[in-house]
PDB file of N, CA and C in Angstrom:
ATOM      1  N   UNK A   1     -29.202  45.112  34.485  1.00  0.00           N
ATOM      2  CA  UNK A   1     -28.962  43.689  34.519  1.00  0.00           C
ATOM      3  C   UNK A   1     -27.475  43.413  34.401  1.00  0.00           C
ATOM      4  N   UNK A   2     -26.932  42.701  35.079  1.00  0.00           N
ATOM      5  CA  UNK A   2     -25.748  42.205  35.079  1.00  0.00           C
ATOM      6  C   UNK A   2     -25.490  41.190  34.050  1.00  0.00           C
ATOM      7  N   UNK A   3     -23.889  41.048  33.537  1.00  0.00           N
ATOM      8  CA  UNK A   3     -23.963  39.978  32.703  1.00  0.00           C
ATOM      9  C   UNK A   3     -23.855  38.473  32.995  1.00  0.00           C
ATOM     10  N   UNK A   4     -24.227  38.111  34.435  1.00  0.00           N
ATOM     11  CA  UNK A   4     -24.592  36.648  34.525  1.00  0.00           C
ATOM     12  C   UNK A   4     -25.877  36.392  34.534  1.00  0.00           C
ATOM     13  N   UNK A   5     -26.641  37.159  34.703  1.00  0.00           N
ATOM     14  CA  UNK A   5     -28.048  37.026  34.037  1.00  0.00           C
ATOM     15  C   UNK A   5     -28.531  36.813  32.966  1.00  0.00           C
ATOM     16  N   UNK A   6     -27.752  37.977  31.852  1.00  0.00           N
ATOM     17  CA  UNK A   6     -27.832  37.739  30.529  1.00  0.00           C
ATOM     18  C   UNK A   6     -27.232  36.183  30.368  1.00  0.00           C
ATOM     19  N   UNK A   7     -26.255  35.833  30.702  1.00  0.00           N
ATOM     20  CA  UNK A   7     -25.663  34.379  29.945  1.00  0.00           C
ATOM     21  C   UNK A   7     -26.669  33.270  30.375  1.00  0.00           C
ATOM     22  N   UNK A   8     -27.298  33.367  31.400  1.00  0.00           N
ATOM     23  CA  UNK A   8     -28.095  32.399  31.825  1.00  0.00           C
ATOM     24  C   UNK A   8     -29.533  31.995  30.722  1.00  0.00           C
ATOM     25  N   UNK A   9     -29.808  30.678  31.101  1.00  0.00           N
ATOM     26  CA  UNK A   9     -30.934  30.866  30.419  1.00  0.00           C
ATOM     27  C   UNK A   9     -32.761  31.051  31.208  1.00  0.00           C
ATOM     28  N   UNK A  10     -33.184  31.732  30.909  1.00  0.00           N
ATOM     29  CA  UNK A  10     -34.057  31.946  31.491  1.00  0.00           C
ATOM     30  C   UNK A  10     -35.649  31.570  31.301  1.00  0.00           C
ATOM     31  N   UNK A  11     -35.643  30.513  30.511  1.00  0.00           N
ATOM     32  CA  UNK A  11     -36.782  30.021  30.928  1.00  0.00           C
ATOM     33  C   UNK A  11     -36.372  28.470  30.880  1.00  0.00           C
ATOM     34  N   UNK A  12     -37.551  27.184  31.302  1.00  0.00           N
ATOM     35  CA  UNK A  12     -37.077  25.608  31.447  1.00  0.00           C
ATOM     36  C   UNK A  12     -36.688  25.415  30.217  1.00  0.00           C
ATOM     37  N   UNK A  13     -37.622  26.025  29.433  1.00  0.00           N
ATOM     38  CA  UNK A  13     -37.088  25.601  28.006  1.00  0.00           C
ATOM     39  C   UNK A  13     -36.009  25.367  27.630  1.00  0.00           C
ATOM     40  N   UNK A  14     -35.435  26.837  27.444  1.00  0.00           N
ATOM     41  CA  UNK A  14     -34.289  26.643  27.186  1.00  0.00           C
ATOM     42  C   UNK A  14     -33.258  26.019  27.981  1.00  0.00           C
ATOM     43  N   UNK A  15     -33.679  25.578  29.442  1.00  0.00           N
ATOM     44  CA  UNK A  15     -32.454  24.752  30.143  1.00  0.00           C
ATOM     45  C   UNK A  15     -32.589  23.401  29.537  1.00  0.00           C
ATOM     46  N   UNK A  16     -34.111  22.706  29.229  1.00  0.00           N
ATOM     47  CA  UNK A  16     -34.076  21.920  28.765  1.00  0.00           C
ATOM     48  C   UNK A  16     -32.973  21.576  27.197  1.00  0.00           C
ATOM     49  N   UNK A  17     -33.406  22.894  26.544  1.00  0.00           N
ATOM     50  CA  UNK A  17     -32.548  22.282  25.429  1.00  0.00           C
ATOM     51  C   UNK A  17     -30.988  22.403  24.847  1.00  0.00           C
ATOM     52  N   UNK A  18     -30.927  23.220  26.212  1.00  0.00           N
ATOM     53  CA  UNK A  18     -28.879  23.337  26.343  1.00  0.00           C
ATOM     54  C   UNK A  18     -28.621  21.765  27.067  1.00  0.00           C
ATOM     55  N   UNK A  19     -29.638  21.206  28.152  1.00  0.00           N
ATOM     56  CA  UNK A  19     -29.505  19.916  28.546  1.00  0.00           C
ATOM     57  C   UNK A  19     -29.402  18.601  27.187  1.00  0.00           C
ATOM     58  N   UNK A  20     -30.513  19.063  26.514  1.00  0.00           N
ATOM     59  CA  UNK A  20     -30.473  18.267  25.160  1.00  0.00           C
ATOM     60  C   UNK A  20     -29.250  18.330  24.416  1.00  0.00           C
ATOM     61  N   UNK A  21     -28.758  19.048  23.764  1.00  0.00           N
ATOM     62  CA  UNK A  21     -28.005  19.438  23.396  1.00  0.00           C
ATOM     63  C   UNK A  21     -26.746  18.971  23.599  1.00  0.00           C
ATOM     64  N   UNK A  22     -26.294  19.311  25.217  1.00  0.00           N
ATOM     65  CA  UNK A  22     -25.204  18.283  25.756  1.00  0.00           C
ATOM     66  C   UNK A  22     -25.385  17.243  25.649  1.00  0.00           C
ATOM     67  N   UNK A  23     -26.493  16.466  25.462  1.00  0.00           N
ATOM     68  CA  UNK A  23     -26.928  15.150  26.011  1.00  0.00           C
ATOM     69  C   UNK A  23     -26.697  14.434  24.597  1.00  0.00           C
ATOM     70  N   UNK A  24     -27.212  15.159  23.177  1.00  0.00           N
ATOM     71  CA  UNK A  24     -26.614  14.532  21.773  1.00  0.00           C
ATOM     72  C   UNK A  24     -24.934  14.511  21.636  1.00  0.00           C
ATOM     73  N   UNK A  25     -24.532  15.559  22.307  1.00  0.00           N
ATOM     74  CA  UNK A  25     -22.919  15.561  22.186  1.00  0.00           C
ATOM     75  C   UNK A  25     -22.584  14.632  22.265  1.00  0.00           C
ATOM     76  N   UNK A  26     -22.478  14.286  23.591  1.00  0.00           N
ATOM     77  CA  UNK A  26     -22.121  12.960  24.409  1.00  0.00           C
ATOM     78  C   UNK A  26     -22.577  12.070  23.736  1.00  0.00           C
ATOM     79  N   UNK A  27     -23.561  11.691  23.221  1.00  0.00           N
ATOM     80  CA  UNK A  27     -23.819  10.154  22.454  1.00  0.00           C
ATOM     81  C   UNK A  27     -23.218  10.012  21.072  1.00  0.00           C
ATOM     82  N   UNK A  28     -23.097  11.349  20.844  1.00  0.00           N
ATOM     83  CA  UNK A  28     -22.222  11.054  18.857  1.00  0.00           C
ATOM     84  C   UNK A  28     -20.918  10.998  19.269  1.00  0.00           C
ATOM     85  N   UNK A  29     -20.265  11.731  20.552  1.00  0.00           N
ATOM     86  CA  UNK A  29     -19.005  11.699  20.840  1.00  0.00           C
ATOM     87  C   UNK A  29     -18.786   9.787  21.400  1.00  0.00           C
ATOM     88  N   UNK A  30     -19.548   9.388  22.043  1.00  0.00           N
ATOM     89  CA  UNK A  30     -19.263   7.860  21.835  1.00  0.00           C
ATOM     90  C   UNK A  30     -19.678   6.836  21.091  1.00  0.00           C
ATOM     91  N   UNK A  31     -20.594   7.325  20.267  1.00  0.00           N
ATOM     92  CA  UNK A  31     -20.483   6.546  18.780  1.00  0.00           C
ATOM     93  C   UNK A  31     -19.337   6.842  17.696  1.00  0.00           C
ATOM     94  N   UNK A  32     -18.681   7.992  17.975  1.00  0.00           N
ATOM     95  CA  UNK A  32     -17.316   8.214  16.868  1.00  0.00           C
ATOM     96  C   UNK A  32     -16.293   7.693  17.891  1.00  0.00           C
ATOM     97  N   UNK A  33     -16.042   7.198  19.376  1.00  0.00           N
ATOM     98  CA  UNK A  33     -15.081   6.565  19.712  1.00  0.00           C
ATOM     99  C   UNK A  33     -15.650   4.945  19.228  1.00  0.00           C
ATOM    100  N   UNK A  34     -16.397   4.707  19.399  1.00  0.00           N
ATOM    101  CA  UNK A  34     -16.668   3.003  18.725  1.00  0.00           C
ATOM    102  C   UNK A  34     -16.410   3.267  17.404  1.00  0.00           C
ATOM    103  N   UNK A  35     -17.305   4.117  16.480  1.00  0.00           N
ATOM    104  CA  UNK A  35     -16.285   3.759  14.737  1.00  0.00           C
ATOM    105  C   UNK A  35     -14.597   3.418  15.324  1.00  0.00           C
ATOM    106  N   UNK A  36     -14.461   4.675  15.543  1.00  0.00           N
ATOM    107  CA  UNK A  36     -12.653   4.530  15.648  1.00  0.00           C
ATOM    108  C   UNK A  36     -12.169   3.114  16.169  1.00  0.00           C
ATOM    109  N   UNK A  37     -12.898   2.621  16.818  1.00  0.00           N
ATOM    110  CA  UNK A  37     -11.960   1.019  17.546  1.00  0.00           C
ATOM    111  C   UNK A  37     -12.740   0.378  16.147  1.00  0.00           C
ATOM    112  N   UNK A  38     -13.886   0.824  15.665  1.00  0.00           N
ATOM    113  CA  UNK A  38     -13.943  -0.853  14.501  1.00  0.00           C
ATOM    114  C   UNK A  38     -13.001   0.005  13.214  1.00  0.00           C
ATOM    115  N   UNK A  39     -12.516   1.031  12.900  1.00  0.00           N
ATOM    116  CA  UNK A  39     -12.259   1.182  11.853  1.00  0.00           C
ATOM    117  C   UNK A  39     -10.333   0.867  12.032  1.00  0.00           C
ATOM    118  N   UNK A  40      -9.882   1.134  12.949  1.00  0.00           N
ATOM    119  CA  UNK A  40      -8.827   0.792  13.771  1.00  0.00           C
ATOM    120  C   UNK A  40      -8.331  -1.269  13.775  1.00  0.00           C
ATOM    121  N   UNK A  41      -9.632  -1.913  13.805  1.00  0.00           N
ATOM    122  CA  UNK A  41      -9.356  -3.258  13.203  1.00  0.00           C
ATOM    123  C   UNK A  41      -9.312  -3.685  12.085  1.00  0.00           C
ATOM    124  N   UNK A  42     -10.393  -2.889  11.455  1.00  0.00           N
ATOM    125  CA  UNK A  42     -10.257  -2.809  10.038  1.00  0.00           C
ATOM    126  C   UNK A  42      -8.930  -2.533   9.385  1.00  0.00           C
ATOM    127  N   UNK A  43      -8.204  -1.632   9.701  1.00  0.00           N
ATOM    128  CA  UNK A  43      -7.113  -1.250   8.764  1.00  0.00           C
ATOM    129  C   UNK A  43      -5.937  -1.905   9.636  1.00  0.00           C
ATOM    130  N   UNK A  44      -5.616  -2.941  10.620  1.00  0.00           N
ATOM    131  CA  UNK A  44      -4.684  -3.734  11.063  1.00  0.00           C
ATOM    132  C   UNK A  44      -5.301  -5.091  10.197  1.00  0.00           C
ATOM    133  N   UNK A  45      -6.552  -4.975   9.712  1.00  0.00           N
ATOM    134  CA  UNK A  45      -6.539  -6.750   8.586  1.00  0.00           C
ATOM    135  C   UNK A  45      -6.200  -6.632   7.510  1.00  0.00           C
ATOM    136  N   UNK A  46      -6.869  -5.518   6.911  1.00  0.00           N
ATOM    137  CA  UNK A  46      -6.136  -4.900   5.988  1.00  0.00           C
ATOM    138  C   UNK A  46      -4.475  -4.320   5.388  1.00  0.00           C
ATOM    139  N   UNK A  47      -3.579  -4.170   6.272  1.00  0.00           N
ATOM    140  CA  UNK A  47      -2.457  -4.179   6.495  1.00  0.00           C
ATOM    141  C   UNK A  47      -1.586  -5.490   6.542  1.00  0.00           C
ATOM    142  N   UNK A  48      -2.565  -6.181   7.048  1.00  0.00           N
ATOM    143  CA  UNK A  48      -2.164  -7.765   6.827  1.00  0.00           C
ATOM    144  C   UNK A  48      -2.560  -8.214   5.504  1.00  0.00           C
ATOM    145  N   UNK A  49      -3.516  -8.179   4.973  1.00  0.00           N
ATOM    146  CA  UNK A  49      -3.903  -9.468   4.138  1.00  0.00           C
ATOM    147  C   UNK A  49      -3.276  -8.068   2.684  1.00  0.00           C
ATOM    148  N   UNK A  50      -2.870  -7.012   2.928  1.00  0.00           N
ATOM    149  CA  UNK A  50      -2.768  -6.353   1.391  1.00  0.00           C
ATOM    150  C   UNK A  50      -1.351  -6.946   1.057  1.00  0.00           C
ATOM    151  N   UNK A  51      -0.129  -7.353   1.292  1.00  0.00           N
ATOM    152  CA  UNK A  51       0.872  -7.479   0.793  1.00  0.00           C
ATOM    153  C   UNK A  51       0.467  -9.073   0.051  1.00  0.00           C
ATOM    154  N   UNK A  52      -0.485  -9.992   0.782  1.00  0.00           N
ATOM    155  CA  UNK A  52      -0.807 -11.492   0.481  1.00  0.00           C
ATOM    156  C   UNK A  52      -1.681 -11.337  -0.876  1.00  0.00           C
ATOM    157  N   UNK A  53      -2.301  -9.926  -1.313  1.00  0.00           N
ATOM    158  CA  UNK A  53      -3.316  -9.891  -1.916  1.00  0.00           C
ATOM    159  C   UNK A  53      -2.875  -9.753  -3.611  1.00  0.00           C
ATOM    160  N   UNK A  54      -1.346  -8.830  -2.882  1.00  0.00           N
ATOM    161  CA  UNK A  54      -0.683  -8.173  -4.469  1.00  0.00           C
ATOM    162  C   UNK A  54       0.437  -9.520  -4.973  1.00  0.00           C
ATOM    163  N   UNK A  55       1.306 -10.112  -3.456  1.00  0.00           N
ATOM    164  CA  UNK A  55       1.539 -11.386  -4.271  1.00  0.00           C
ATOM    165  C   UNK A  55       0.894 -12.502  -4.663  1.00  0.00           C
ATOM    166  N   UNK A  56      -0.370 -12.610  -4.419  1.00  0.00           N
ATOM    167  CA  UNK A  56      -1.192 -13.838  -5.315  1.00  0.00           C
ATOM    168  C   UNK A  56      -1.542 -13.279  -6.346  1.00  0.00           C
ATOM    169  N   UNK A  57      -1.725 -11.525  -6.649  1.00  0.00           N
ATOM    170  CA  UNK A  57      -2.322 -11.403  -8.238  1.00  0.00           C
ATOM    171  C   UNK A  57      -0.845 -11.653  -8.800  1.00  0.00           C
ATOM    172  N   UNK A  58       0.528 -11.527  -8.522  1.00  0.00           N
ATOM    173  CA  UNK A  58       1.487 -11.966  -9.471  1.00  0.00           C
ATOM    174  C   UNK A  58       1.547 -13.311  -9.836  1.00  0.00           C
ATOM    175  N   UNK A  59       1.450 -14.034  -8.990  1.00  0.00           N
ATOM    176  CA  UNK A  59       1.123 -15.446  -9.303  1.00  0.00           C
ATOM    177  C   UNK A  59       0.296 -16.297  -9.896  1.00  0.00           C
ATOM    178  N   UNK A  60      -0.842 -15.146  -9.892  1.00  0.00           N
ATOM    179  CA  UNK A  60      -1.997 -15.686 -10.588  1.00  0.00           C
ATOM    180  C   UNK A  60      -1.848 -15.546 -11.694  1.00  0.00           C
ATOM    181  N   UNK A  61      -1.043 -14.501 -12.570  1.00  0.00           N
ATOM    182  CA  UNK A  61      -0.691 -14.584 -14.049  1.00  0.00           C
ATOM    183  C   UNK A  61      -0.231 -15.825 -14.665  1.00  0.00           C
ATOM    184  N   UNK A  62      -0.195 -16.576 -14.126  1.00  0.00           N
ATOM    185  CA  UNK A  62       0.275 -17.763 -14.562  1.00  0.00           C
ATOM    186  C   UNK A  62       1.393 -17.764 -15.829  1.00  0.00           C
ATOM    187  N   UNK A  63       2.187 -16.978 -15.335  1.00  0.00           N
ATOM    188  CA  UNK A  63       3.882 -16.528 -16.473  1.00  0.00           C
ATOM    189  C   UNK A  63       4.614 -18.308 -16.645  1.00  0.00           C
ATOM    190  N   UNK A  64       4.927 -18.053 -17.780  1.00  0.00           N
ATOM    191  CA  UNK A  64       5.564 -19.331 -18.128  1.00  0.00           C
ATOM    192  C   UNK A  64       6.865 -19.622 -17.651  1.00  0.00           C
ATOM    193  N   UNK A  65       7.468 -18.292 -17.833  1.00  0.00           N
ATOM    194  CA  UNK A  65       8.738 -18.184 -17.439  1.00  0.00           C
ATOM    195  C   UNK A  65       9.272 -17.932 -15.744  1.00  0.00           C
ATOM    196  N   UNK A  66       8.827 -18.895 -14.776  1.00  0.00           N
ATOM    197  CA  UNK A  66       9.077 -18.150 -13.634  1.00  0.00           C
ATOM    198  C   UNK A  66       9.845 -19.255 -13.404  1.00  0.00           C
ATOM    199  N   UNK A  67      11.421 -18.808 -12.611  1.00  0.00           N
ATOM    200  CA  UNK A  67      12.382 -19.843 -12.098  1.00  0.00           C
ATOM    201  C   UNK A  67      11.700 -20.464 -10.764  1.00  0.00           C
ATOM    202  N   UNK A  68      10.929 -20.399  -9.961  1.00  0.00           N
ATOM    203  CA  UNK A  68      10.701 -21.259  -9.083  1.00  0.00           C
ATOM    204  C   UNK A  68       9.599 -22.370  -9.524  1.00  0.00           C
ATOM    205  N   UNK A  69       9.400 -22.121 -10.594  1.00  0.00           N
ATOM    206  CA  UNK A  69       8.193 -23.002 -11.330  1.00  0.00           C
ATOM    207  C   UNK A  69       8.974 -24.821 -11.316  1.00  0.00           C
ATOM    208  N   UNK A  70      10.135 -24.769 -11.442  1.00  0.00           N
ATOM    209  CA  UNK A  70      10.628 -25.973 -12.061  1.00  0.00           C
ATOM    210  C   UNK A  70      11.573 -26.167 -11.185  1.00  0.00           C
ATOM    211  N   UNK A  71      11.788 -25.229 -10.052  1.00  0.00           N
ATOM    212  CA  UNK A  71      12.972 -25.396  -9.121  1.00  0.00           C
ATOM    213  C   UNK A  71      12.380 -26.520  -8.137  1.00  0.00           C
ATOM    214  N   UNK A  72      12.840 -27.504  -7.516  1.00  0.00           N
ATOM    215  CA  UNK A  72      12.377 -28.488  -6.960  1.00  0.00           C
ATOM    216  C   UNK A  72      11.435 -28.392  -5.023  1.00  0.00           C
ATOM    217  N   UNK A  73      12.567 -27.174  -4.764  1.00  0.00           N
ATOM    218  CA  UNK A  73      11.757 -26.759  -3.782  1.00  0.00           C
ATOM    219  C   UNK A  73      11.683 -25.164  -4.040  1.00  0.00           C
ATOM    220  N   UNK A  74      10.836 -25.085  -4.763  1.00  0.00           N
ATOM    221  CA  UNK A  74      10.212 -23.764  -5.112  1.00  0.00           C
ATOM    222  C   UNK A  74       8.889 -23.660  -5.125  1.00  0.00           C
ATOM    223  N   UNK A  75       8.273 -24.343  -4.131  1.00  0.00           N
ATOM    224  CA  UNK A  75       6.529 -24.046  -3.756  1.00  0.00           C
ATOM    225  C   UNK A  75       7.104 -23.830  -2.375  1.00  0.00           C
ATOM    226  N   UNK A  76       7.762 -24.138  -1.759  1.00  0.00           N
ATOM    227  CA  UNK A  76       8.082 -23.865  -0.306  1.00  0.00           C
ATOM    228  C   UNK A  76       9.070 -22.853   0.051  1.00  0.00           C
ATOM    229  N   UNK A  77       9.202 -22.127  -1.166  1.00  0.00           N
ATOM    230  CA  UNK A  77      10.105 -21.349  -0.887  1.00  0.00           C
ATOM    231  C   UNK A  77       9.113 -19.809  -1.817  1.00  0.00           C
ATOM    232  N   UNK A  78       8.403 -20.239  -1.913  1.00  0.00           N
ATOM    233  CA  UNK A  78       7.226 -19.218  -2.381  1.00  0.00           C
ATOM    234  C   UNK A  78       6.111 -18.844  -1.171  1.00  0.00           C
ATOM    235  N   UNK A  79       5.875 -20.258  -0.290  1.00  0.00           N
ATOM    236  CA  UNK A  79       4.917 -20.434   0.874  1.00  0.00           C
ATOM    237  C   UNK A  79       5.750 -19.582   2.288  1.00  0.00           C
ATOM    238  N   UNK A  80       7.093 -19.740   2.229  1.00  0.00           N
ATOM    239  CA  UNK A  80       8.009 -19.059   3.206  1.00  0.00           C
ATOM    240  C   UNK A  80       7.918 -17.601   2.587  1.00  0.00           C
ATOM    241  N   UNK A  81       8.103 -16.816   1.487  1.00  0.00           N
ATOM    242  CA  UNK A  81       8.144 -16.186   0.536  1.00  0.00           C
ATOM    243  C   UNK A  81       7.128 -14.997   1.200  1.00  0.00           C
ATOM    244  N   UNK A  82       5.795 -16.160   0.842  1.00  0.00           N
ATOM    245  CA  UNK A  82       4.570 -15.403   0.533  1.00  0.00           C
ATOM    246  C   UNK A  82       3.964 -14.675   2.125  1.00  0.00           C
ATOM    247  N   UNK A  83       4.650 -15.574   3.314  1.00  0.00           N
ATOM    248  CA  UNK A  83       4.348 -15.222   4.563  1.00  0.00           C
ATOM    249  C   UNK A  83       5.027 -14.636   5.102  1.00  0.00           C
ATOM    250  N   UNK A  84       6.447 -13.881   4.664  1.00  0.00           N
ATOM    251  CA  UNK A  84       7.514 -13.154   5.526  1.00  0.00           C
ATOM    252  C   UNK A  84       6.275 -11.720   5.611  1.00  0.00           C
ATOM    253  N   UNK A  85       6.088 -10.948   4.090  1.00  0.00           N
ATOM    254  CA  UNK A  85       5.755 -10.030   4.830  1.00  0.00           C
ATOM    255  C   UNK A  85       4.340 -10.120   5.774  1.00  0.00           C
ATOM    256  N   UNK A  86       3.257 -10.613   5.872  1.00  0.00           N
ATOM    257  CA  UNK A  86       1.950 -11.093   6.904  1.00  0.00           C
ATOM    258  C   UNK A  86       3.090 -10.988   8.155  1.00  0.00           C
ATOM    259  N   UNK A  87       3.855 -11.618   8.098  1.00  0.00           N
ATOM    260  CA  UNK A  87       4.703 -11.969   9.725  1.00  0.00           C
ATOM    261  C   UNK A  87       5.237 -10.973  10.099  1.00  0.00           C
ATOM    262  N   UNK A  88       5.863  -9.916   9.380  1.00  0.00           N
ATOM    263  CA  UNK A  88       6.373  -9.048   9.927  1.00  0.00           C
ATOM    264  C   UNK A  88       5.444  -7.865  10.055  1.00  0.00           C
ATOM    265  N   UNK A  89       4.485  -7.704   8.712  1.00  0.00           N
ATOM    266  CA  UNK A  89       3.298  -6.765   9.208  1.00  0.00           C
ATOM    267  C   UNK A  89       2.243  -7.193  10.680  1.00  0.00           C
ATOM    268  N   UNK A  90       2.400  -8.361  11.284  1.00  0.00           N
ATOM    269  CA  UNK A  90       1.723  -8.545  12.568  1.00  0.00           C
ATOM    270  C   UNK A  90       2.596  -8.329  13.525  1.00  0.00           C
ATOM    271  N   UNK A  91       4.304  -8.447  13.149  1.00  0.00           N
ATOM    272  CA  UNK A  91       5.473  -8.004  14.464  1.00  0.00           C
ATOM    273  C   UNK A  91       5.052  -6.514  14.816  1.00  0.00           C
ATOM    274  N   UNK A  92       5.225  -5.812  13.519  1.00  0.00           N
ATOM    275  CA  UNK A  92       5.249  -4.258  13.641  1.00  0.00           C
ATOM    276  C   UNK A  92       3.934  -3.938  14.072  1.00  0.00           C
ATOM    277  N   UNK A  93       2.884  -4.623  14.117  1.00  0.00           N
ATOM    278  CA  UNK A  93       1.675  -4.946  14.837  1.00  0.00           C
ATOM    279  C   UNK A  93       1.642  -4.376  16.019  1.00  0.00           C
ATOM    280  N   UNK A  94       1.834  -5.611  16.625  1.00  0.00           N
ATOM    281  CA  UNK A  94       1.865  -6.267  17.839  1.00  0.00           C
ATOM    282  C   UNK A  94       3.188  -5.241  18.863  1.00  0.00           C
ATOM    283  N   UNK A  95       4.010  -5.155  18.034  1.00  0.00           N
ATOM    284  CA  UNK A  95       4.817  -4.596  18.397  1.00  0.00           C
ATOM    285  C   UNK A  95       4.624  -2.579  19.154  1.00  0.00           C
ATOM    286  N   UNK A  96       4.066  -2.433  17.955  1.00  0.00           N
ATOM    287  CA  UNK A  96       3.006  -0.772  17.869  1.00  0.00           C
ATOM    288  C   UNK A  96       1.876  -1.263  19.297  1.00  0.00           C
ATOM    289  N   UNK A  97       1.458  -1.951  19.225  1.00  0.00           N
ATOM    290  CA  UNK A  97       0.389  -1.875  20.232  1.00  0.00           C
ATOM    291  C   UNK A  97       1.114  -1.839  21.661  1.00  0.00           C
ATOM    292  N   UNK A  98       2.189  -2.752  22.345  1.00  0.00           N
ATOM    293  CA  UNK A  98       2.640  -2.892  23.617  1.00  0.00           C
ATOM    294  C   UNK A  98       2.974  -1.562  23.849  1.00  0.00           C
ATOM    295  N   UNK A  99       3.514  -0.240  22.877  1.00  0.00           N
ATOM    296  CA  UNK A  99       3.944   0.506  23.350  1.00  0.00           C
ATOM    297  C   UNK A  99       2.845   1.626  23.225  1.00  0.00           C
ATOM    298  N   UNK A 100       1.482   1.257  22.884  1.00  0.00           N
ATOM    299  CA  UNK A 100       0.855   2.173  22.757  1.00  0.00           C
ATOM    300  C   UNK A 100      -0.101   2.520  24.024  1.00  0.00           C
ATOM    301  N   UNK A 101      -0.133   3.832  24.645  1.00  0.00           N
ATOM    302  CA  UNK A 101      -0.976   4.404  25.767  1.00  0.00           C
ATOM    303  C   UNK A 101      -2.311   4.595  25.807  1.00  0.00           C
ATOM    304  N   UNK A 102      -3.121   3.678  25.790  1.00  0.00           N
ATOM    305  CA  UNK A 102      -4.134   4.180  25.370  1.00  0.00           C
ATOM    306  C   UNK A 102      -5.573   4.303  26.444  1.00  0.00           C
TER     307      UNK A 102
END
């Protein structure tokens, strides 16, 4: 016997279940490309809303002593404040994506 005989399979069966076989590949291989695009949005909201998340727990301490507390425009300069980084984590975003090949 030659060895392309041996590699072959030789009864339906088993063609059937090297067919199977390929045939689960292929479906877990495109159910782990869909996780990847939802887990891929997930961590661009997340990237956004974590810098908004750590400056509201400082704020939420409600410190007595904070100079913008009594400064006259110091809620709008907390609201400008509180959105630089969100704005620039969606530049570097947005930015990452135009150049990305995908």
């Amino acid at each position: 016997m030659s060895t392309t005989t041996l590699c072959r399979p030789s009864t339906p069966v088993e063609i059937f279940r090297e067919i199977l076989s390929e045939m689960i590949g292929i479906y877990l291989s495109s159910v782990s490309n869909k996780l990847n695009a939802i887990m891929k949005v997930l961590t661009i909201i997340a990237t956004i809303f974590m810098p908004l998340t750590f400056i509201a727990g400082v704020y939420g301490m409600n410190f007595k002593h904070m100079p913008e507390l009594e400064w006259k425009y110091g809620y709008y300069f907390i609201l400008v404040h509180h959105g630089r980084p969100s704005a620039s984590a969606c530049t570097f975003i947005s930015e990452g994506r135009s150049g990305c090949k995908e």
